[in-house]
C-alpha atoms as a PDB file:
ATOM      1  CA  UNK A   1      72.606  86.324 -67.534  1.00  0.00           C
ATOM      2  CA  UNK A   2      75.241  86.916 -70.246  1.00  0.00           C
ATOM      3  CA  UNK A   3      77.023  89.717 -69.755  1.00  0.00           C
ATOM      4  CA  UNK A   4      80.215  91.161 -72.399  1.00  0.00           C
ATOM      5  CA  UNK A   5      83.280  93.153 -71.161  1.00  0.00           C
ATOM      6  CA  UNK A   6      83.467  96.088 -72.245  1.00  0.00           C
ATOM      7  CA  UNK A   7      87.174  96.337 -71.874  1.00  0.00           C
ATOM      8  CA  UNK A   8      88.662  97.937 -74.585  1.00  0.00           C
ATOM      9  CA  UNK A   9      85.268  98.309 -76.401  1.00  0.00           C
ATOM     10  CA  UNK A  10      84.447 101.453 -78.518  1.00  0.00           C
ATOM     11  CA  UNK A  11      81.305 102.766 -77.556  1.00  0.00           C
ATOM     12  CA  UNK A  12      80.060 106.327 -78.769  1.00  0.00           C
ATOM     13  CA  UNK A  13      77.950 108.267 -76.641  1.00  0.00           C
ATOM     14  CA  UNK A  14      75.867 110.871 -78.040  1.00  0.00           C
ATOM     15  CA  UNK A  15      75.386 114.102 -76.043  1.00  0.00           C
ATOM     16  CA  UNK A  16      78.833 113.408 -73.581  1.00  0.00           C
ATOM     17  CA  UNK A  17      78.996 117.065 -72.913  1.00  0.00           C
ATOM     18  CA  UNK A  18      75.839 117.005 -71.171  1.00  0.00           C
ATOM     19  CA  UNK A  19      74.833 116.288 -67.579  1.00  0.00           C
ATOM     20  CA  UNK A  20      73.933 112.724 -67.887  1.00  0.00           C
ATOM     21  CA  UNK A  21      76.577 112.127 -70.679  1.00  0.00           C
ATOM     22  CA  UNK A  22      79.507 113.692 -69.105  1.00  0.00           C
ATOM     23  CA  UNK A  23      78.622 110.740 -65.937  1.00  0.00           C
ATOM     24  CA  UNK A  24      78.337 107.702 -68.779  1.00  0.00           C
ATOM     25  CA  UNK A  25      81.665 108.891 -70.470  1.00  0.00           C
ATOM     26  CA  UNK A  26      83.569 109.006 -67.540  1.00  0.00           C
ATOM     27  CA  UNK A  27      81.592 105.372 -66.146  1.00  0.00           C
ATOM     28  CA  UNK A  28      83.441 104.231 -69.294  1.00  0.00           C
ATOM     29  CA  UNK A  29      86.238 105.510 -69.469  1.00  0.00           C
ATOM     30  CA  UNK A  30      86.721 103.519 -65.979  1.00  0.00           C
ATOM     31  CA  UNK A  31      85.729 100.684 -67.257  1.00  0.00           C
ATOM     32  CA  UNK A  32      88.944 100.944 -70.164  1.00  0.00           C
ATOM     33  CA  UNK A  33      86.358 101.276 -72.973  1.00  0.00           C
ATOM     34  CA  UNK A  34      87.613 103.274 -76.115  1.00  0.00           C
ATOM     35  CA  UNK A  35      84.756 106.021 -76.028  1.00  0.00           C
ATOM     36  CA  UNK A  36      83.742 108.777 -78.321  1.00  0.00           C
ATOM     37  CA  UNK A  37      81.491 111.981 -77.002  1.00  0.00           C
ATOM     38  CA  UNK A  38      80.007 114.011 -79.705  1.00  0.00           C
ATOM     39  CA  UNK A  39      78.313 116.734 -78.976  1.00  0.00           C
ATOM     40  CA  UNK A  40      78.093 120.767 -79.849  1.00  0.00           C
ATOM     41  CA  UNK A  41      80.151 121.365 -76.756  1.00  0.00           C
ATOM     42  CA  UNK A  42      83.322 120.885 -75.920  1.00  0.00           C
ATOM     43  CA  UNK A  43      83.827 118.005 -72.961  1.00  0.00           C
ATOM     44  CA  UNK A  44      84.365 118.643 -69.220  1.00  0.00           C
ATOM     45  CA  UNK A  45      87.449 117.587 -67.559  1.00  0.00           C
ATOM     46  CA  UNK A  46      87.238 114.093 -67.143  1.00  0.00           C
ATOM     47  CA  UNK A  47      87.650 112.948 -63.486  1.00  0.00           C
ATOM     48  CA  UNK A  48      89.043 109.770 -64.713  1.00  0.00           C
ATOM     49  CA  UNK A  49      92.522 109.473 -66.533  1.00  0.00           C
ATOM     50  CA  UNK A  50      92.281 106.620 -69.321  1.00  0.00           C
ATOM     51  CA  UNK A  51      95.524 104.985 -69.727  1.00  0.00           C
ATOM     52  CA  UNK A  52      96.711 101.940 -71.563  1.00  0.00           C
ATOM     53  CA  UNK A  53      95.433 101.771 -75.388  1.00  0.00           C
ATOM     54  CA  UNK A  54      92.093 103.289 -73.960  1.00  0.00           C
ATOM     55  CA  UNK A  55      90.990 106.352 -74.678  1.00  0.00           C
ATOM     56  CA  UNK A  56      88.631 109.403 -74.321  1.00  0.00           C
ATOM     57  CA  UNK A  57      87.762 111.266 -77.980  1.00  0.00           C
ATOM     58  CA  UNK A  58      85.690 113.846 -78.632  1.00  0.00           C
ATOM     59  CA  UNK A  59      83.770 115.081 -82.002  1.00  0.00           C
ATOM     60  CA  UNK A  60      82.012 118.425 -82.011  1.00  0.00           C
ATOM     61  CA  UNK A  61      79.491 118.666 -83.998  1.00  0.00           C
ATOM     62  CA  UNK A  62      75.772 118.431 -84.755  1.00  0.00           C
ATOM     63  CA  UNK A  63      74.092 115.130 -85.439  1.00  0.00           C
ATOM     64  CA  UNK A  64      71.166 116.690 -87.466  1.00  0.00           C
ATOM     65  CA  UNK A  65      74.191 116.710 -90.150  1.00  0.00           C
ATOM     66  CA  UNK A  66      74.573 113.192 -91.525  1.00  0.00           C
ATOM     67  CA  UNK A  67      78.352 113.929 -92.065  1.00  0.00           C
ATOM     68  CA  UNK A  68      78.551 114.103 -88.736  1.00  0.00           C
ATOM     69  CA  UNK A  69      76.495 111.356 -88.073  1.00  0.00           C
ATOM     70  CA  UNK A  70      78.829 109.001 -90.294  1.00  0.00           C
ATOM     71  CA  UNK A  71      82.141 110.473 -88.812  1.00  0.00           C
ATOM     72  CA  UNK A  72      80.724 109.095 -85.053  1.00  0.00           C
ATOM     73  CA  UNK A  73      79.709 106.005 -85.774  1.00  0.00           C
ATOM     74  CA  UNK A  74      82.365 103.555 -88.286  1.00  0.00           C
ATOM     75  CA  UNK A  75      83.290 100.407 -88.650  1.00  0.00           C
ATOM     76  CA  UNK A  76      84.438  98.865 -84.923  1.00  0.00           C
ATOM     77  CA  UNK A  77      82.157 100.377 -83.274  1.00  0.00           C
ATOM     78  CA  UNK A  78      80.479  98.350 -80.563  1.00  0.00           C
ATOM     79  CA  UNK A  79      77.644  99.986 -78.655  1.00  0.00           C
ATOM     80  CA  UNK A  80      76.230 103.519 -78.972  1.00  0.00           C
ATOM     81  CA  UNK A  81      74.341 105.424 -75.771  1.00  0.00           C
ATOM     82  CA  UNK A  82      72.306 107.796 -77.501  1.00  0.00           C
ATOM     83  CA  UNK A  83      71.190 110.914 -75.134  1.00  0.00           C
ATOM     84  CA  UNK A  84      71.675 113.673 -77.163  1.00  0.00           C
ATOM     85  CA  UNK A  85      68.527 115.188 -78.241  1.00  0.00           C
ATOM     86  CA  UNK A  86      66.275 118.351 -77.736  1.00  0.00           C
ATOM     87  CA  UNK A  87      64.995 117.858 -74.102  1.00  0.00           C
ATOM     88  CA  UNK A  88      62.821 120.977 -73.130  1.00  0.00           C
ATOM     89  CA  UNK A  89      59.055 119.415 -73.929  1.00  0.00           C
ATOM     90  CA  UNK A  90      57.880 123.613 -73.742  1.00  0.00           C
ATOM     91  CA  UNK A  91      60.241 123.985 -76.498  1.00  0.00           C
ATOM     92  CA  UNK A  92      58.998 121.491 -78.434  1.00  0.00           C
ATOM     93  CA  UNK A  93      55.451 122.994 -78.171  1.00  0.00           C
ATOM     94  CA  UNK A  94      56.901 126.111 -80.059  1.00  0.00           C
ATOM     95  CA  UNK A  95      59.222 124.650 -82.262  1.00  0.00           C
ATOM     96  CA  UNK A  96      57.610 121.162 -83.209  1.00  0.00           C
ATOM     97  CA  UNK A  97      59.667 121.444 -86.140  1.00  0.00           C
ATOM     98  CA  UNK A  98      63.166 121.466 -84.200  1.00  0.00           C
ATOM     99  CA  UNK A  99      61.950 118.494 -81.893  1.00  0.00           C
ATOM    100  CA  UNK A 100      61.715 116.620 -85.194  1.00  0.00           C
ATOM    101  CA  UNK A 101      64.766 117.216 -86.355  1.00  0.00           C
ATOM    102  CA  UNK A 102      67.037 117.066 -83.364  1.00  0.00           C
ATOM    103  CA  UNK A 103      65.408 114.016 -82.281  1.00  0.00           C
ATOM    104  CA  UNK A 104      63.420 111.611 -84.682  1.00  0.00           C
ATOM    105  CA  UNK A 105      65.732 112.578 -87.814  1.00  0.00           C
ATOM    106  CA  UNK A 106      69.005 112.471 -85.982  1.00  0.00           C
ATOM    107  CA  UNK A 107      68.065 108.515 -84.278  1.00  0.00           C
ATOM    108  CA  UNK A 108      66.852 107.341 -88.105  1.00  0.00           C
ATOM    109  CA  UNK A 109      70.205 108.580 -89.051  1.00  0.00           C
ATOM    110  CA  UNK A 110      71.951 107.077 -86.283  1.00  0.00           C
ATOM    111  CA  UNK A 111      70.230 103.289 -86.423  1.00  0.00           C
ATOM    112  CA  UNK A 112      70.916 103.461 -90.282  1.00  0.00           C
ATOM    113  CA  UNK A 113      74.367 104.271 -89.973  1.00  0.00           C
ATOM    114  CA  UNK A 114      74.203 101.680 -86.909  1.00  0.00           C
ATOM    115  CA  UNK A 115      73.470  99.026 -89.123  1.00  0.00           C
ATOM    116  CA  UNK A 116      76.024  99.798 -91.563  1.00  0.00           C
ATOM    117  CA  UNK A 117      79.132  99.849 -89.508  1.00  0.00           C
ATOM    118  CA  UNK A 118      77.644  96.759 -87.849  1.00  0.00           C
ATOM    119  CA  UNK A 119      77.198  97.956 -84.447  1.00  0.00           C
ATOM    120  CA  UNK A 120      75.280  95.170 -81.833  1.00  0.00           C
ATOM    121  CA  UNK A 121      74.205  97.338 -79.157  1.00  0.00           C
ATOM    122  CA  UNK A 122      72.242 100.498 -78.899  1.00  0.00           C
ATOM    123  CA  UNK A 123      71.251 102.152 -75.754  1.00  0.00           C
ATOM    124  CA  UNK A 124      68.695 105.217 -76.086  1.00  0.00           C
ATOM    125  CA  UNK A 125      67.673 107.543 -73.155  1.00  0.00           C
ATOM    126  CA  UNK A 126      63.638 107.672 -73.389  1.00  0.00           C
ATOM    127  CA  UNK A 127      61.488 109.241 -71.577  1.00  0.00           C
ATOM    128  CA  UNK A 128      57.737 108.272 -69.621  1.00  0.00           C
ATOM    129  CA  UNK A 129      56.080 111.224 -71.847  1.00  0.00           C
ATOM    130  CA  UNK A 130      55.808 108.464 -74.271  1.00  0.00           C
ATOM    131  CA  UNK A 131      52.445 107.587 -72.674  1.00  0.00           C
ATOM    132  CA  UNK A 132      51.445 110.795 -72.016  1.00  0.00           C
ATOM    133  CA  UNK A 133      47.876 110.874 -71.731  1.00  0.00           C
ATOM    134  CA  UNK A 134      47.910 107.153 -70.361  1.00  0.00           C
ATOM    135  CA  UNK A 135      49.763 108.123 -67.071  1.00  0.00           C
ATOM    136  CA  UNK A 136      46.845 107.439 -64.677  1.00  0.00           C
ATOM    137  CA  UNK A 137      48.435 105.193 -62.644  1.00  0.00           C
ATOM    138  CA  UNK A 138      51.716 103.121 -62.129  1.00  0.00           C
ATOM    139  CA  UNK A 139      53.574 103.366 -64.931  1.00  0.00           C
ATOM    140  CA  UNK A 140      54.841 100.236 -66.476  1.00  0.00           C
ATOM    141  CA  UNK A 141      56.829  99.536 -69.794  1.00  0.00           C
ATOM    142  CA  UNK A 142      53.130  97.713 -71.106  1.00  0.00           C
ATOM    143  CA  UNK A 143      51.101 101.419 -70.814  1.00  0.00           C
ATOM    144  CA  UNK A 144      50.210 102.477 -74.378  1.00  0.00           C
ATOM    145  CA  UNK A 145      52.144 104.923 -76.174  1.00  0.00           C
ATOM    146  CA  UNK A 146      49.799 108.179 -76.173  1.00  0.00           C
ATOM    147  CA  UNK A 147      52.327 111.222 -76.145  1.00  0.00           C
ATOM    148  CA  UNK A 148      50.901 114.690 -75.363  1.00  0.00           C
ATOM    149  CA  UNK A 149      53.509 116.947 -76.685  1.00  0.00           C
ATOM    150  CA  UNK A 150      55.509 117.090 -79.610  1.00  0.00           C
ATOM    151  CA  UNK A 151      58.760 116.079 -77.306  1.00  0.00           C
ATOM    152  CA  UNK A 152      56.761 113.042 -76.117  1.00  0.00           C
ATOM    153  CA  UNK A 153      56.042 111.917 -79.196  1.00  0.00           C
ATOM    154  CA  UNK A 154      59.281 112.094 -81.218  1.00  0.00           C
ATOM    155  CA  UNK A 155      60.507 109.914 -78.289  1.00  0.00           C
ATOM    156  CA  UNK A 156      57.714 107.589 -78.835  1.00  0.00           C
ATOM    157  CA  UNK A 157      58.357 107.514 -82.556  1.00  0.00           C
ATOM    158  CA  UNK A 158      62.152 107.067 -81.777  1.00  0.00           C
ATOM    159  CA  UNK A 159      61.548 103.765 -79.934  1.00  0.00           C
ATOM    160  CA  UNK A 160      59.562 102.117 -82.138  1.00  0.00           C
ATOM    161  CA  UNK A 161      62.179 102.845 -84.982  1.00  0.00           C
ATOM    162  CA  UNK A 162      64.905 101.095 -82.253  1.00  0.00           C
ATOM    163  CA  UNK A 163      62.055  98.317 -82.058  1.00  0.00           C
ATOM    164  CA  UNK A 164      61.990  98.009 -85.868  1.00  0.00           C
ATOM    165  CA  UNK A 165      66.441  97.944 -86.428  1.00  0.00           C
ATOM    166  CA  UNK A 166      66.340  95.300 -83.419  1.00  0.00           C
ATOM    167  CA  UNK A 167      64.126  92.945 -85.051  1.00  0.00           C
ATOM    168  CA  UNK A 168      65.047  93.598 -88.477  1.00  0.00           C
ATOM    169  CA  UNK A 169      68.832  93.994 -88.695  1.00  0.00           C
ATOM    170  CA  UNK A 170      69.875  92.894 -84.825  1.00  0.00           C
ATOM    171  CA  UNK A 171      71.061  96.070 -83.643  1.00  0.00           C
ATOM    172  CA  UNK A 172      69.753  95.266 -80.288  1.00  0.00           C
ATOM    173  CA  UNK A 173      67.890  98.163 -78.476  1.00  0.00           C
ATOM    174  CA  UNK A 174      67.181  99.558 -75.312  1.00  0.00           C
ATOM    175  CA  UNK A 175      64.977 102.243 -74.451  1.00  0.00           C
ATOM    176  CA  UNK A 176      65.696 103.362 -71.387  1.00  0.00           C
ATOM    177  CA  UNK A 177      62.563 105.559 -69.776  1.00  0.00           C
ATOM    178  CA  UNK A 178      64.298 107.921 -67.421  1.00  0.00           C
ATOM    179  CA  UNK A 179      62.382 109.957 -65.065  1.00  0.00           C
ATOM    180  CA  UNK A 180      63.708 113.233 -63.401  1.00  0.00           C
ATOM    181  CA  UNK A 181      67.413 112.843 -63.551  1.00  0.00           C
ATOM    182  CA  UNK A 182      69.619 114.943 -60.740  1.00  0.00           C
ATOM    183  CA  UNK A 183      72.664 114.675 -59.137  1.00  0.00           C
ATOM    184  CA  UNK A 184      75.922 116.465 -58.593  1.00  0.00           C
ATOM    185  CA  UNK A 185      77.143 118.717 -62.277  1.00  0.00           C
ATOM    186  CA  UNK A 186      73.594 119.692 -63.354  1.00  0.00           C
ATOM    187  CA  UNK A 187      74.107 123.426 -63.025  1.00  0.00           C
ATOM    188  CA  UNK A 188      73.045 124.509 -66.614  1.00  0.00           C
ATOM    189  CA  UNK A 189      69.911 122.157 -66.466  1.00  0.00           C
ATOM    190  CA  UNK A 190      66.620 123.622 -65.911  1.00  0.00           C
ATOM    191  CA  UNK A 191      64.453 120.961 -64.308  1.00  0.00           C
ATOM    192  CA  UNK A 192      63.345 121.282 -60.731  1.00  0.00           C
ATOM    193  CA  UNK A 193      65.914 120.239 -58.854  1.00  0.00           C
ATOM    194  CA  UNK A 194      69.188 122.886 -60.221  1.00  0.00           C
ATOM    195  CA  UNK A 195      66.073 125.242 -60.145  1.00  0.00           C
ATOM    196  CA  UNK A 196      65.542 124.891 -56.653  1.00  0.00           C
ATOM    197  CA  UNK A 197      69.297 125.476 -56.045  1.00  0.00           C
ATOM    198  CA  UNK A 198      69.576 128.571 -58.443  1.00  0.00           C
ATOM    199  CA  UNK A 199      66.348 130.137 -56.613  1.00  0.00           C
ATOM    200  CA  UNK A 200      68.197 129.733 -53.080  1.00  0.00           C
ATOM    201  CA  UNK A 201      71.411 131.251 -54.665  1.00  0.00           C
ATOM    202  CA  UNK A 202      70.268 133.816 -56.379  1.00  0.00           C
ATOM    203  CA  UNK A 203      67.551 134.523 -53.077  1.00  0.00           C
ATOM    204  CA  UNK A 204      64.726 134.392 -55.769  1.00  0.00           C
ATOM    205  CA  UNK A 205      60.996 132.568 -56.047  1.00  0.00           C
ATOM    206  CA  UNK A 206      61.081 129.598 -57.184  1.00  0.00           C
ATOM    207  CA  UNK A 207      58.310 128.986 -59.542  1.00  0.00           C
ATOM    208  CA  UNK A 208      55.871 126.373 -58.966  1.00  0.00           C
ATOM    209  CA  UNK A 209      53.159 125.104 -61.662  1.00  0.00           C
ATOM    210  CA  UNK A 210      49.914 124.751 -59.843  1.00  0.00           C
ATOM    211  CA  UNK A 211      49.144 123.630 -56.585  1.00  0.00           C
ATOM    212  CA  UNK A 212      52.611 122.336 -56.682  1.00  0.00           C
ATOM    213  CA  UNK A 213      50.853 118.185 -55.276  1.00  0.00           C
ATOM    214  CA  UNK A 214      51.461 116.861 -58.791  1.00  0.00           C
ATOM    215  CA  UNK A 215      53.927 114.033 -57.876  1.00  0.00           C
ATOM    216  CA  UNK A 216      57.498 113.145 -59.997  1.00  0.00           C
ATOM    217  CA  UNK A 217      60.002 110.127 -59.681  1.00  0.00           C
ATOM    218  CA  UNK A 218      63.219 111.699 -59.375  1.00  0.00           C
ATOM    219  CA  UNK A 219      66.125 108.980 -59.932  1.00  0.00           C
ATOM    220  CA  UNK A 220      69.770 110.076 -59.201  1.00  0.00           C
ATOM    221  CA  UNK A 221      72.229 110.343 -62.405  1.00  0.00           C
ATOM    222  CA  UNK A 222      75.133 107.434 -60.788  1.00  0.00           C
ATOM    223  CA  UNK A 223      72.049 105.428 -60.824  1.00  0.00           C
ATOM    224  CA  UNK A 224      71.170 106.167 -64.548  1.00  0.00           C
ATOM    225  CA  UNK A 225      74.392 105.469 -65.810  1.00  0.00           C
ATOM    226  CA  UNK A 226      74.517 101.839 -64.109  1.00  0.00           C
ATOM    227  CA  UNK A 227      71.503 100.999 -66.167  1.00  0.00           C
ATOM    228  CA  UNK A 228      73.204 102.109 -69.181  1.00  0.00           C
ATOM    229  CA  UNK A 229      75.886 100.657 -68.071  1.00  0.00           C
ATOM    230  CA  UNK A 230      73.966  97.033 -67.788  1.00  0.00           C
ATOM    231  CA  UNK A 231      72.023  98.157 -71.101  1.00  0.00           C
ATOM    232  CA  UNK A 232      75.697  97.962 -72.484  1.00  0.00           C
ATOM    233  CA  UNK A 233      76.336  94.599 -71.326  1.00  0.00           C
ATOM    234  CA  UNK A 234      73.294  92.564 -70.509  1.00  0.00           C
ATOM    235  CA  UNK A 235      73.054  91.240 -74.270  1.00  0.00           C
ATOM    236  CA  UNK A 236      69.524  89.339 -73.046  1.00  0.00           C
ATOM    237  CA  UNK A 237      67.932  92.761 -72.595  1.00  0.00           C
ATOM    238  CA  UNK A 238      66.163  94.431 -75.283  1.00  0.00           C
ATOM    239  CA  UNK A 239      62.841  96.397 -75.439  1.00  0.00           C
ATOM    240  CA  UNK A 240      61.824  99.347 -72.894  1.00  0.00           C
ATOM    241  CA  UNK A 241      62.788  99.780 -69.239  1.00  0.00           C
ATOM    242  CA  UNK A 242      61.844 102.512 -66.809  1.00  0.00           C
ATOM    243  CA  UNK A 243      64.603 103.480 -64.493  1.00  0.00           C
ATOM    244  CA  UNK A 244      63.215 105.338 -61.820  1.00  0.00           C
ATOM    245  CA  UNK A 245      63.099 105.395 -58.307  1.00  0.00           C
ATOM    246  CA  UNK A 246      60.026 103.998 -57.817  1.00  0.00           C
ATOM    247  CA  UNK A 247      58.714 106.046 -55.526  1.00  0.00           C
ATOM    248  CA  UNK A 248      57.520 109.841 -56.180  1.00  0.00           C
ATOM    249  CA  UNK A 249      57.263 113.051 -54.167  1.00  0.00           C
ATOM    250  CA  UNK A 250      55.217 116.357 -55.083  1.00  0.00           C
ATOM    251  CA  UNK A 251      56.751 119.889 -55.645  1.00  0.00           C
ATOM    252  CA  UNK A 252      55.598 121.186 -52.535  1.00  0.00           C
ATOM    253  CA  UNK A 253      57.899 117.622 -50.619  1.00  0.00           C
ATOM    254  CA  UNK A 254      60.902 118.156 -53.090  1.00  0.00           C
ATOM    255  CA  UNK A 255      60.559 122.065 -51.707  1.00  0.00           C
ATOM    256  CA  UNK A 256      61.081 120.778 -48.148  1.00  0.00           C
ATOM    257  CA  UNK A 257      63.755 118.523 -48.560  1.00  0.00           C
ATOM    258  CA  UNK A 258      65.977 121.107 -50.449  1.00  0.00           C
ATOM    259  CA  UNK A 259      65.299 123.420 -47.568  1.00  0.00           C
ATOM    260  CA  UNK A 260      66.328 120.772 -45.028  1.00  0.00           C
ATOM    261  CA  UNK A 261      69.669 119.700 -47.305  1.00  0.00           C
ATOM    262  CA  UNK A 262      70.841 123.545 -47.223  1.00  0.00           C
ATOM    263  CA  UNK A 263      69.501 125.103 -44.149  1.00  0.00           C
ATOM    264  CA  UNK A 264      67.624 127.826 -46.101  1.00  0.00           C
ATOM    265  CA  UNK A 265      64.348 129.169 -46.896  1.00  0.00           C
ATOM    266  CA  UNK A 266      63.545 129.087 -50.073  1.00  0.00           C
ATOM    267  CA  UNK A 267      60.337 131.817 -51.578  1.00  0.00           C
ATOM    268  CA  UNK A 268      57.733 130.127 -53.813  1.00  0.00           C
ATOM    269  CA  UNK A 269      55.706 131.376 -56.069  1.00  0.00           C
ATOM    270  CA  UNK A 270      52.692 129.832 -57.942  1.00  0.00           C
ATOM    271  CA  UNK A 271      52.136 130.249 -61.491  1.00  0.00           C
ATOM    272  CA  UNK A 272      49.274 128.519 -64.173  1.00  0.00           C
ATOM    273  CA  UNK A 273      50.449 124.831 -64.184  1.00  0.00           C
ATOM    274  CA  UNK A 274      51.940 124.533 -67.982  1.00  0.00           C
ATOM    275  CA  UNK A 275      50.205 122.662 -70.886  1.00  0.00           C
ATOM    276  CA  UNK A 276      51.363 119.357 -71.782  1.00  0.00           C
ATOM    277  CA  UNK A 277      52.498 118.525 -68.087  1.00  0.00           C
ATOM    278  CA  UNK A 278      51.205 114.755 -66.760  1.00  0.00           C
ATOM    279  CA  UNK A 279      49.622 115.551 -63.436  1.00  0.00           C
ATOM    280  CA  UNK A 280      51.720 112.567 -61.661  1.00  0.00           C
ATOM    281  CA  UNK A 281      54.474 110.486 -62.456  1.00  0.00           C
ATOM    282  CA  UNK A 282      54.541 106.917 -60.303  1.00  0.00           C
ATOM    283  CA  UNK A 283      56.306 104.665 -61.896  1.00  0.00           C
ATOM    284  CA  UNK A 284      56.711 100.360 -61.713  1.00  0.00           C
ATOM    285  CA  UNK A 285      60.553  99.828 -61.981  1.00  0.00           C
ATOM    286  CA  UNK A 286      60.160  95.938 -61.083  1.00  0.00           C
ATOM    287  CA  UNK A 287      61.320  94.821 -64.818  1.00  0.00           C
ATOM    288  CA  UNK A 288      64.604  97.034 -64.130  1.00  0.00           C
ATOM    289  CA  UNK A 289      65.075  95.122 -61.068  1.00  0.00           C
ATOM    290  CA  UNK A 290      64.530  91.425 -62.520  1.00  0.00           C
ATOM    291  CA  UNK A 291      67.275  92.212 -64.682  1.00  0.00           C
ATOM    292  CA  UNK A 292      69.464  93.212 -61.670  1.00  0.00           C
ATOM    293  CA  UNK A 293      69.433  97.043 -61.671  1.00  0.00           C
ATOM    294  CA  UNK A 294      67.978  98.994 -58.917  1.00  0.00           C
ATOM    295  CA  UNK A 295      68.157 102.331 -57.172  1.00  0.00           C
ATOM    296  CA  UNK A 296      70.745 103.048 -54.689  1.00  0.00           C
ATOM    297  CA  UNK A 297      70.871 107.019 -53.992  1.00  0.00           C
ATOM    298  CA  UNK A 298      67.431 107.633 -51.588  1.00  0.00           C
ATOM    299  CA  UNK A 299      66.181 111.132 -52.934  1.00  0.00           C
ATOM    300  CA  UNK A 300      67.647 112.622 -49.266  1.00  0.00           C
ATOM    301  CA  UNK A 301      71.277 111.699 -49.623  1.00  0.00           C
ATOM    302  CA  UNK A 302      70.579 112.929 -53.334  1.00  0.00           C
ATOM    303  CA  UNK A 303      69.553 116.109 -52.517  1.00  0.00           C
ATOM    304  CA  UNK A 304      72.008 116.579 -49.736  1.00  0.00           C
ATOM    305  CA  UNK A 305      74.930 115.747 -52.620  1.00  0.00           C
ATOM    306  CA  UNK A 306      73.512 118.513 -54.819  1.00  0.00           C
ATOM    307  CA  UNK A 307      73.085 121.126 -51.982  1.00  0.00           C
ATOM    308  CA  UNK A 308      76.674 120.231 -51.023  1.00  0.00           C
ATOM    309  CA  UNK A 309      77.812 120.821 -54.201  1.00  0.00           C
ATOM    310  CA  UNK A 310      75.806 124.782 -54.788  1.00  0.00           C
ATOM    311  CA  UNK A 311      76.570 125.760 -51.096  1.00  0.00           C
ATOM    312  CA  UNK A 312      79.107 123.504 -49.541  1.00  0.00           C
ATOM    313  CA  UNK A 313      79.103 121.028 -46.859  1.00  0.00           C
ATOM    314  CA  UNK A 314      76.366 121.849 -44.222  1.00  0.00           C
ATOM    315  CA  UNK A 315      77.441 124.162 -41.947  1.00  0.00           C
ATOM    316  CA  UNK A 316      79.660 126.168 -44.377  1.00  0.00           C
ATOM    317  CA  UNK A 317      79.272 129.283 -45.250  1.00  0.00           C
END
């Protein structure tokens, strides 16, 4: 399989303030790419120190303004890993408006200005809400796109634009269908996993929708970023991949292996199970793997790195 080097490469990442982003930029950085974060926030300390004619750059600023937008992305540029974008799908039930704009308007700006400055890769974080109402069993990159929330489908929509600038004007695309993304620096997220961890530090209930057997994939973030990573370099890959674990675990499990990573007891709560949630997530990551990526973090030693991280090693205080 062809694969470039990235050496020396500038590659813009959208959203490198965030959890996931802040893990690709510094995944690059190592790797002695010239990278660019933009984002509303200012960065995190890197963990990595680029030397040599490498560097780290940062651009606040928010992508629903084209300014910005055509600031990021110039001339030189090689690749961009897209993962900015307005993430919260109850949000997006109230403000269907702001999911639009943050996230369909900003990736038609982004492709355009792709193609203009000549860029050759483009990796975008996706999501499996794209199918939405088709998630009745094993997911797999062929399920029909049938979003059931506004979130969902500006994702959808977003990929099929990325299908449309690949075939038409060779920015080649990936859509990379992420499911539940943890791992060590997700403090300010507010998916299941940091909420777990915030509930046992703050000695609070912990919420759960339902019954709390709906099932999720949960993947860790270092294995994320090495399919962006091979998203970046595999130049045969194009088209949709799911990166999950491939194996899923309900509330009520993920509950019992957070209490067995930090040696607490955590209080739950049930509350009405939300609208717009898919009642399981099991996912088919098999084309991932034919093209050489595949999980490497077991949701245990996961878990344990996260709990490590809130409350220190086990045993500590």
């Amino acid at each position: 399989m062809p694969e470039i080097d990235l050496a020396g490469e500038r590659i813009v990442v959208t959203g490198g303030s965030g959890f996931i982003g802040g893990h690709v930029v510094e995944a690059l950085c190592r790797l002695g790419c010239d990278v660019l974060s933009v984002d509303r926030r200012p960065a995190k300390p890197l963990r990595c120190h680029p030397d040599g004619d490498h560097k780290v750059g940062l651009l606040l600023g928010d992508l629903t303004d084209r300014e910005v937008v055509e600031a990021s992305v110039v001339e030189g540029t090689r690749g961009i890993v897209h993962l900015a974008a307005q993430t919260s799908v109850l949000r997006s039930l109230q403000d269907p408006q702001g999911a639009l704009d943050n996230n369909l308007a900003v990736m038609g700006n982004l492709l355009e200005q792709a193609r203009k400055a000549g860029v050759t890769s483009f990796v975008f974080a996706s999501t499996n809400a794209v199918v939405g109402s088709g998630a009745t069993g094993t997911l797999h990159e062929g399920v029909a796109l049938a979003p059931l929330t506004p979130y969902g489908a500006t994702k959808a929509a977003s990929e099929m634009l990325l299908s449309c600038y690949s075939a038409a004007y060779g920015v080649r695309g990936v859509a990379l269908r992420f499911t539940n993304v943890y791992g060590p620096g997700m403090s300010e997220k507010d998916s299941a996993v940091p909420r777990l961890m915030r509930a046992l530090a703050n000695d609070s209930a912990f919420e759960i929708y339902g019954d709390g057997r709906q099932v999720r994939d949960y993947v860790n973030v270092a294995d994320v970023v090495a399919a962006v990573i091979l998203a970046l370099r595999a130049t045969a890959i194009s088209g949709r991949l799911i990166i999950g674990a491939g194996s899923s675990v309900s509330v009520v499990d993920l509950v019992t292996l957070v209490e067995k990573a930090t040696g607490k007891r955590l209080q739950v709560r049930h509350v009405p199970a939300k609208a717009g949630e898919m009642p399981a997530v099991v996912v088919d990551n098999s084309a991932a793997r034919r093209w050489g990526w595949e999980p490497s973090v077991s949701l245990e030693a996961g878990i344990a790195e996260v709990a490590a991280e809130w409350f220190g090693p086990p045993g500590e205080t």
